[in-house]
C-alpha atoms as a PDB file:
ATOM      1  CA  UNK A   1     100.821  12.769 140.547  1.00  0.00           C
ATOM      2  CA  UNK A   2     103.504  13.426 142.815  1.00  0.00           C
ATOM      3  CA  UNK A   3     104.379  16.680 144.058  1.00  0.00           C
ATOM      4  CA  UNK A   4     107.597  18.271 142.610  1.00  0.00           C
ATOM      5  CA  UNK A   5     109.017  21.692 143.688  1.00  0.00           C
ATOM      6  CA  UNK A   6     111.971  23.411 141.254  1.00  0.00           C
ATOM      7  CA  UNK A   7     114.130  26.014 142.727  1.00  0.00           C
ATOM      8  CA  UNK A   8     117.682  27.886 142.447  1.00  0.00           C
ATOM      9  CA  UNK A   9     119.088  31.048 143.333  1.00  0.00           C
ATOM     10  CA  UNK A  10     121.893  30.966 140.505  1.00  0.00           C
ATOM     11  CA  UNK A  11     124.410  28.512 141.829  1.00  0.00           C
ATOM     12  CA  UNK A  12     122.477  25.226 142.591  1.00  0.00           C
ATOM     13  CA  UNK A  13     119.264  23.898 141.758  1.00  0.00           C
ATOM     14  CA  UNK A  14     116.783  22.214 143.933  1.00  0.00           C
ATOM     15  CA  UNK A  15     113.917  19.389 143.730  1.00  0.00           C
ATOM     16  CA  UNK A  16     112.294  18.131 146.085  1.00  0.00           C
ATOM     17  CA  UNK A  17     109.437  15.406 145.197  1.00  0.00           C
ATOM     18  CA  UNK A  18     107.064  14.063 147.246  1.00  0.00           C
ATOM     19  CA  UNK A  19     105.247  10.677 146.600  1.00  0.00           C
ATOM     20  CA  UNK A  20     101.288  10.817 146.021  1.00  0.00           C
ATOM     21  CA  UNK A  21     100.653   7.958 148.286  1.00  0.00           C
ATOM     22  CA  UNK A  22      96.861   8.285 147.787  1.00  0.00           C
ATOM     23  CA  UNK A  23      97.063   5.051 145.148  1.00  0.00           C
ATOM     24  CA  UNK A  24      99.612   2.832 147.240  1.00  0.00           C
ATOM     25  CA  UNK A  25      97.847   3.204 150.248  1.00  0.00           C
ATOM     26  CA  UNK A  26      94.454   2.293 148.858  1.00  0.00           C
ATOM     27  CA  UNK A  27      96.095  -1.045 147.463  1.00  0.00           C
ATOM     28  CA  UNK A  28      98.013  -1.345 150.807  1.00  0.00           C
ATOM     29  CA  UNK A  29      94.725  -1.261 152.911  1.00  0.00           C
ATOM     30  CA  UNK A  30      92.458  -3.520 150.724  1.00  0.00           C
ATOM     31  CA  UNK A  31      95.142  -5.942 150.424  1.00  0.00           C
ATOM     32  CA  UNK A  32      95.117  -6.193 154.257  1.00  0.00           C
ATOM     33  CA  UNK A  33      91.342  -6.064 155.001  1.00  0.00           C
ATOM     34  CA  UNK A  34      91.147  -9.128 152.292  1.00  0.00           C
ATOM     35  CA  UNK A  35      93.746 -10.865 154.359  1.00  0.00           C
ATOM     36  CA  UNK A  36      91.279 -10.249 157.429  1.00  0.00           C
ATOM     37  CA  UNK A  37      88.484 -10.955 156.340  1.00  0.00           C
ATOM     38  CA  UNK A  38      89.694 -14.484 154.842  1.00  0.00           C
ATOM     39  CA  UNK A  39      91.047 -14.834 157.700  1.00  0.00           C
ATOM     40  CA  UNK A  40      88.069 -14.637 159.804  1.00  0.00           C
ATOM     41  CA  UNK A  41      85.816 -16.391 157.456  1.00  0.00           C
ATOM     42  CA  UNK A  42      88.588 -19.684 157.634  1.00  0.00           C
ATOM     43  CA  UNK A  43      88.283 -19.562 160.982  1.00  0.00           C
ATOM     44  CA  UNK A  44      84.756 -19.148 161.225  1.00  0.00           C
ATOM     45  CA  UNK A  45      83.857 -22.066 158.675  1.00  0.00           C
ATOM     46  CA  UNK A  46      86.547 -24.500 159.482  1.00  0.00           C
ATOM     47  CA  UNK A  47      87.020 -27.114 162.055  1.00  0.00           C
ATOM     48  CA  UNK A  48      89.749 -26.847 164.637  1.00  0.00           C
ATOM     49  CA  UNK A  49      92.854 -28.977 164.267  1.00  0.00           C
ATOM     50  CA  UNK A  50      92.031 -28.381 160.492  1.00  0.00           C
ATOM     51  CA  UNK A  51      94.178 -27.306 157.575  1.00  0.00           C
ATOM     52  CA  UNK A  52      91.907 -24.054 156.768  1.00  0.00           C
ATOM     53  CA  UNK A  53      91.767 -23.473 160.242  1.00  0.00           C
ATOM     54  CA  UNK A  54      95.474 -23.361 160.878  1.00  0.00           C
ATOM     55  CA  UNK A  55      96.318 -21.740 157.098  1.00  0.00           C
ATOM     56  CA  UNK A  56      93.229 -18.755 158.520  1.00  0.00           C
ATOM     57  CA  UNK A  57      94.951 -18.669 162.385  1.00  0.00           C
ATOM     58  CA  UNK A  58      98.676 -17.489 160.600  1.00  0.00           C
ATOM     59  CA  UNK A  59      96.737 -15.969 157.363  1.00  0.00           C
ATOM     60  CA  UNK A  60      97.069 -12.686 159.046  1.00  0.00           C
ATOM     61  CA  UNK A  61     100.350 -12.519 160.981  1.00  0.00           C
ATOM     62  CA  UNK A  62     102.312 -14.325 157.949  1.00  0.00           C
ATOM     63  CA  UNK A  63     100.740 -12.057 155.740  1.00  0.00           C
ATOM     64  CA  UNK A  64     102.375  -9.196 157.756  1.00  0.00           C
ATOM     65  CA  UNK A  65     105.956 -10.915 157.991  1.00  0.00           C
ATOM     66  CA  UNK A  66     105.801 -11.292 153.993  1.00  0.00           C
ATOM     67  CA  UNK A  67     105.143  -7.478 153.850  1.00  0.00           C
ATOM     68  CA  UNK A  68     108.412  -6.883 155.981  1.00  0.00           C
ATOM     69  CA  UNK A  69     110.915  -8.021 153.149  1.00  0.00           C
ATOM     70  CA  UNK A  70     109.329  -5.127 150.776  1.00  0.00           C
ATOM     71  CA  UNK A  71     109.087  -2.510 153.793  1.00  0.00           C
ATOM     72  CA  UNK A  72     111.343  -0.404 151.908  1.00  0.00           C
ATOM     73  CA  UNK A  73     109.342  -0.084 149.009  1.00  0.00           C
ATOM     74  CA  UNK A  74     106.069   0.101 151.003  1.00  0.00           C
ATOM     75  CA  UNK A  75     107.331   3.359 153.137  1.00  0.00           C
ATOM     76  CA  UNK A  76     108.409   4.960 149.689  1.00  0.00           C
ATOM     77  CA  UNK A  77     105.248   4.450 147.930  1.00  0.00           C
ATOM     78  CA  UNK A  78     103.548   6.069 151.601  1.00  0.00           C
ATOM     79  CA  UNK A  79     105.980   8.614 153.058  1.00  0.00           C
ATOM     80  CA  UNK A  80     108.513   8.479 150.143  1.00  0.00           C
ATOM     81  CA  UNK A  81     110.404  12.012 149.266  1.00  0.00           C
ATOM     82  CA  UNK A  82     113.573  12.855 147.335  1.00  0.00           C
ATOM     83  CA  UNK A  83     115.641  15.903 147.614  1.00  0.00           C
ATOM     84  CA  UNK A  84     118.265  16.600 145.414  1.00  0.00           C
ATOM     85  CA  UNK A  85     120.756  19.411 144.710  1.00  0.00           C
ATOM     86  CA  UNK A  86     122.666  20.124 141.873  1.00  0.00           C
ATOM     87  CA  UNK A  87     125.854  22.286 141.544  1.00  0.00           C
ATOM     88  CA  UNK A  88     128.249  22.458 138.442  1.00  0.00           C
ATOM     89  CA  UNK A  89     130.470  19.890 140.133  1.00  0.00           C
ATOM     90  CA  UNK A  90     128.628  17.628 141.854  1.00  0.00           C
ATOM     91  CA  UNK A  91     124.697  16.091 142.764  1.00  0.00           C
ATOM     92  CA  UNK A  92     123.401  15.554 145.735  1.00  0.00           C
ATOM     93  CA  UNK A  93     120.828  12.822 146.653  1.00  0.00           C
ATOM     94  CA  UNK A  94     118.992  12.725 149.776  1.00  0.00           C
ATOM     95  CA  UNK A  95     115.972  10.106 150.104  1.00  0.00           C
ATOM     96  CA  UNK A  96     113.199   9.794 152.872  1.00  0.00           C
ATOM     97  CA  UNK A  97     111.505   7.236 153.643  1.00  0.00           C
ATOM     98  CA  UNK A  98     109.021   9.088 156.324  1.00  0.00           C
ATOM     99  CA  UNK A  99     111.380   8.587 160.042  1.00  0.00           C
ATOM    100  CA  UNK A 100     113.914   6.838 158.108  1.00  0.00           C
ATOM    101  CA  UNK A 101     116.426   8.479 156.085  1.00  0.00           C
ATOM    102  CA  UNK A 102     119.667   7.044 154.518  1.00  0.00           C
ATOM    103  CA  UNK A 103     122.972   8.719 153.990  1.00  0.00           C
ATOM    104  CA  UNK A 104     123.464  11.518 151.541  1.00  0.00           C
ATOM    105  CA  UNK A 105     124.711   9.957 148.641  1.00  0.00           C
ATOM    106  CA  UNK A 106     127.109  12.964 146.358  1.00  0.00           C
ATOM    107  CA  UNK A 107     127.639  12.306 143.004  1.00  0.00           C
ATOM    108  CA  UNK A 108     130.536  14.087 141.439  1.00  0.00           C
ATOM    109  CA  UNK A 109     130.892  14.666 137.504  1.00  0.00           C
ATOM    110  CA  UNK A 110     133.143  16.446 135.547  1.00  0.00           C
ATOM    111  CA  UNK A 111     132.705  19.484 133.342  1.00  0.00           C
ATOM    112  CA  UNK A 112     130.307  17.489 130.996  1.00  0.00           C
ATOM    113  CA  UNK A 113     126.728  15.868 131.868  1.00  0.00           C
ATOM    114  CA  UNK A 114     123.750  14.869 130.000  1.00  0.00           C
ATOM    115  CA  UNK A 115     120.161  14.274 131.080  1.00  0.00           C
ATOM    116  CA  UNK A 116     117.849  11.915 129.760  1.00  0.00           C
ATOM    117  CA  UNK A 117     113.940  11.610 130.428  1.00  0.00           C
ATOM    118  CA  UNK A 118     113.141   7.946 130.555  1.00  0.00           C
ATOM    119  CA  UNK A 119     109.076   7.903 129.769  1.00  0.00           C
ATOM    120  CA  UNK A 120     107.521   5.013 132.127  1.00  0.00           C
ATOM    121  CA  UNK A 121     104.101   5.807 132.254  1.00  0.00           C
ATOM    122  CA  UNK A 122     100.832   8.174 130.867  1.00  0.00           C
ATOM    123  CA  UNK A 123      98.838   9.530 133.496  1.00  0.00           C
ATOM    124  CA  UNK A 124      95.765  11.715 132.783  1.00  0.00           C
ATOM    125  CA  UNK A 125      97.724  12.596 128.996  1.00  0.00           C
ATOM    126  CA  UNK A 126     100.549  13.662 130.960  1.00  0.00           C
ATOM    127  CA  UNK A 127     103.923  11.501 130.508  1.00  0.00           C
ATOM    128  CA  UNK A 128     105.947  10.840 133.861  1.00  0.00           C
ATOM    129  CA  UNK A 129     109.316   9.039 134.023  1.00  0.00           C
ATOM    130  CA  UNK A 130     112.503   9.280 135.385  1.00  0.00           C
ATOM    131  CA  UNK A 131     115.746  11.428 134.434  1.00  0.00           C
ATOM    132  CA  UNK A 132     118.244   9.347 133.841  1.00  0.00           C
ATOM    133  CA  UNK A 133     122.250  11.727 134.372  1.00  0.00           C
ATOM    134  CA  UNK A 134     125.653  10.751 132.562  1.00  0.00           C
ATOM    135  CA  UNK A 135     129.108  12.061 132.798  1.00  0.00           C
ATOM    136  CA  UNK A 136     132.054  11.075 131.341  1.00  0.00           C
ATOM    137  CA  UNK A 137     135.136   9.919 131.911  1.00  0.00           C
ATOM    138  CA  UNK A 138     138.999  10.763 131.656  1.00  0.00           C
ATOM    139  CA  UNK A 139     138.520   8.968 128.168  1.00  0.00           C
ATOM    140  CA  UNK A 140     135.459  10.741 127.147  1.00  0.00           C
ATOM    141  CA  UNK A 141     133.439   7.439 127.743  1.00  0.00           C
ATOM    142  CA  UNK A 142     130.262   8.237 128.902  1.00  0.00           C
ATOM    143  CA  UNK A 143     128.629   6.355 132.435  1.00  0.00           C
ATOM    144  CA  UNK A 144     125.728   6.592 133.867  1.00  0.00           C
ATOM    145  CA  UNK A 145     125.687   8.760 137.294  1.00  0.00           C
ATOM    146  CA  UNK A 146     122.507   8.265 138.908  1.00  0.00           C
ATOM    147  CA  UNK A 147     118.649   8.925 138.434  1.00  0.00           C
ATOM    148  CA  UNK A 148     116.338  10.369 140.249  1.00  0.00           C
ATOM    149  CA  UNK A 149     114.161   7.796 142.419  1.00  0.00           C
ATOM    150  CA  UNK A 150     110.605   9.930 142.236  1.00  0.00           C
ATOM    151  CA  UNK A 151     108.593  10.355 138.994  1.00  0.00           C
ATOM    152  CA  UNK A 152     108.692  13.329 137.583  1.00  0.00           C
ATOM    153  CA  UNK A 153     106.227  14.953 134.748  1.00  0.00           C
ATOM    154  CA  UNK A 154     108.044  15.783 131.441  1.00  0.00           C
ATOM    155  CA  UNK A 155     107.065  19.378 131.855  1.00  0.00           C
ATOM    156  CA  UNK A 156     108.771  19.026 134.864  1.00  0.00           C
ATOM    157  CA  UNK A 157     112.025  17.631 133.351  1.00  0.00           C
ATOM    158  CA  UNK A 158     112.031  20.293 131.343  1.00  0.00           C
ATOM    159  CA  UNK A 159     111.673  22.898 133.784  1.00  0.00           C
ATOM    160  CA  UNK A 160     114.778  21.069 135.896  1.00  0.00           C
ATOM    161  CA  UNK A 161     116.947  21.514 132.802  1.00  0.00           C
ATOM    162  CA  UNK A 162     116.089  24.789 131.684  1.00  0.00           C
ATOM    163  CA  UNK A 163     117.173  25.731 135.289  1.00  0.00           C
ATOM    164  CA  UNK A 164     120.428  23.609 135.066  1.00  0.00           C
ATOM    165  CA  UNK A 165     121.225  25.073 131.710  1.00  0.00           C
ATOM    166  CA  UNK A 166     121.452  28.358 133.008  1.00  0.00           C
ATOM    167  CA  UNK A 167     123.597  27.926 135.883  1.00  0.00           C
ATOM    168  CA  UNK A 168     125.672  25.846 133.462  1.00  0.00           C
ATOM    169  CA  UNK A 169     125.936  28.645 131.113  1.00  0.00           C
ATOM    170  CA  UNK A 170     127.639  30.593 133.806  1.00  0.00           C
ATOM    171  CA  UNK A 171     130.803  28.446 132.984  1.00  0.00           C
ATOM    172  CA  UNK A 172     131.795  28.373 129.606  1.00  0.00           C
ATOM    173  CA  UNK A 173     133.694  25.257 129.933  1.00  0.00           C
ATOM    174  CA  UNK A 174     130.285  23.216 131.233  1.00  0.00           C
ATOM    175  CA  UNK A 175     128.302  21.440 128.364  1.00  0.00           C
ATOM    176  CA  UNK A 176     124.830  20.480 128.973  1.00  0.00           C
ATOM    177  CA  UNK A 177     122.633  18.120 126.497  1.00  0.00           C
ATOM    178  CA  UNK A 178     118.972  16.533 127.204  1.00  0.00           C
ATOM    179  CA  UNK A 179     117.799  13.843 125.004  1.00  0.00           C
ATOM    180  CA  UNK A 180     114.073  12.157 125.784  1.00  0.00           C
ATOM    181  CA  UNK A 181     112.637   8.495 125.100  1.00  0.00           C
END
């Protein structure tokens, strides 16, 4: 489960999630030591200037350069974190991907937004999913703002809205509404 801290001192709230990387990297290292060991057993069983020998002698190093496409993905699932901040006019969306880290992204909504708690998965009883935030526009259309990138528990999700419901509150002209899959 990853690890999700919730706090505000009345004017912004603030999560920060980090990934449980214990799963990814298990995959991530059996994955490679069955590229190795085929590797070495091609090479060990097949004659040179062979097909097997040559597929076993770039097993290893192609196997790394097909990894590089999805390195992205790969840091997030091992050193991923997300922090985000939320203020009455706008979010703020900062990702890590262990010693890389993109540009703040800042989301700005008007006096209306609504949360939704997409469910993806059960784990251990305990739904996790992502929250999914709308606005609306000049025309009262509603669009879709951003979610967060991190799973987060749905006792969780309801702790981040309780939270944003109260410094909401604060402003009478602010309208807050949560809706779960």
């Amino acid at each position: 489960m990853n690890k999700i801290d919730i706090s505000t001192e009345g004017i912004c709230v603030y999560i920060s999630s980090k990934i449980d990387s214990r799963k990814s990297l298990k995959i991530f290292i059996r994955v490679a030591f069955l590229a190795l060991i085929t590797r070495i057993i091609l090479l060990s069983f097949s004659k040179e200037n062979s097909t097997a020998y040559y597929f076993g002698l770039f097993l290893f190093p192609s196997g790394i350069l097909m990894i590089l496409p999805m390195l992205r993905t790969l840091l997030w699932n091992l050193y991923g974190e997300e922090y985000i901040s939320f203020s009455t006019k706008s979010i703020a969306q900062q990702l890590s991907f262990g010693f890389f880290k993109p540009a703040l992204k800042t989301y700005e909504h008007n006096s209306r937004i609504k949360f939704q708690f997409e469910v993806i998965r059960e784990e251990e009883g305990v739904k996790v999913g992502f929250i999914h935030f709308y606005s609306f526009d000049k025309n009262n259309q509603p669009f879709h703002l951003f979610q967060t990138s991190a799973y987060i528990s749905e006792s969780d999700c309801r702790d981040i809205i309780s939270k944003l419901q109260l410094i909401f509150s604060l402003d009478k002209n602010l309208n807050v509404e949560y809706s779960a899959n």
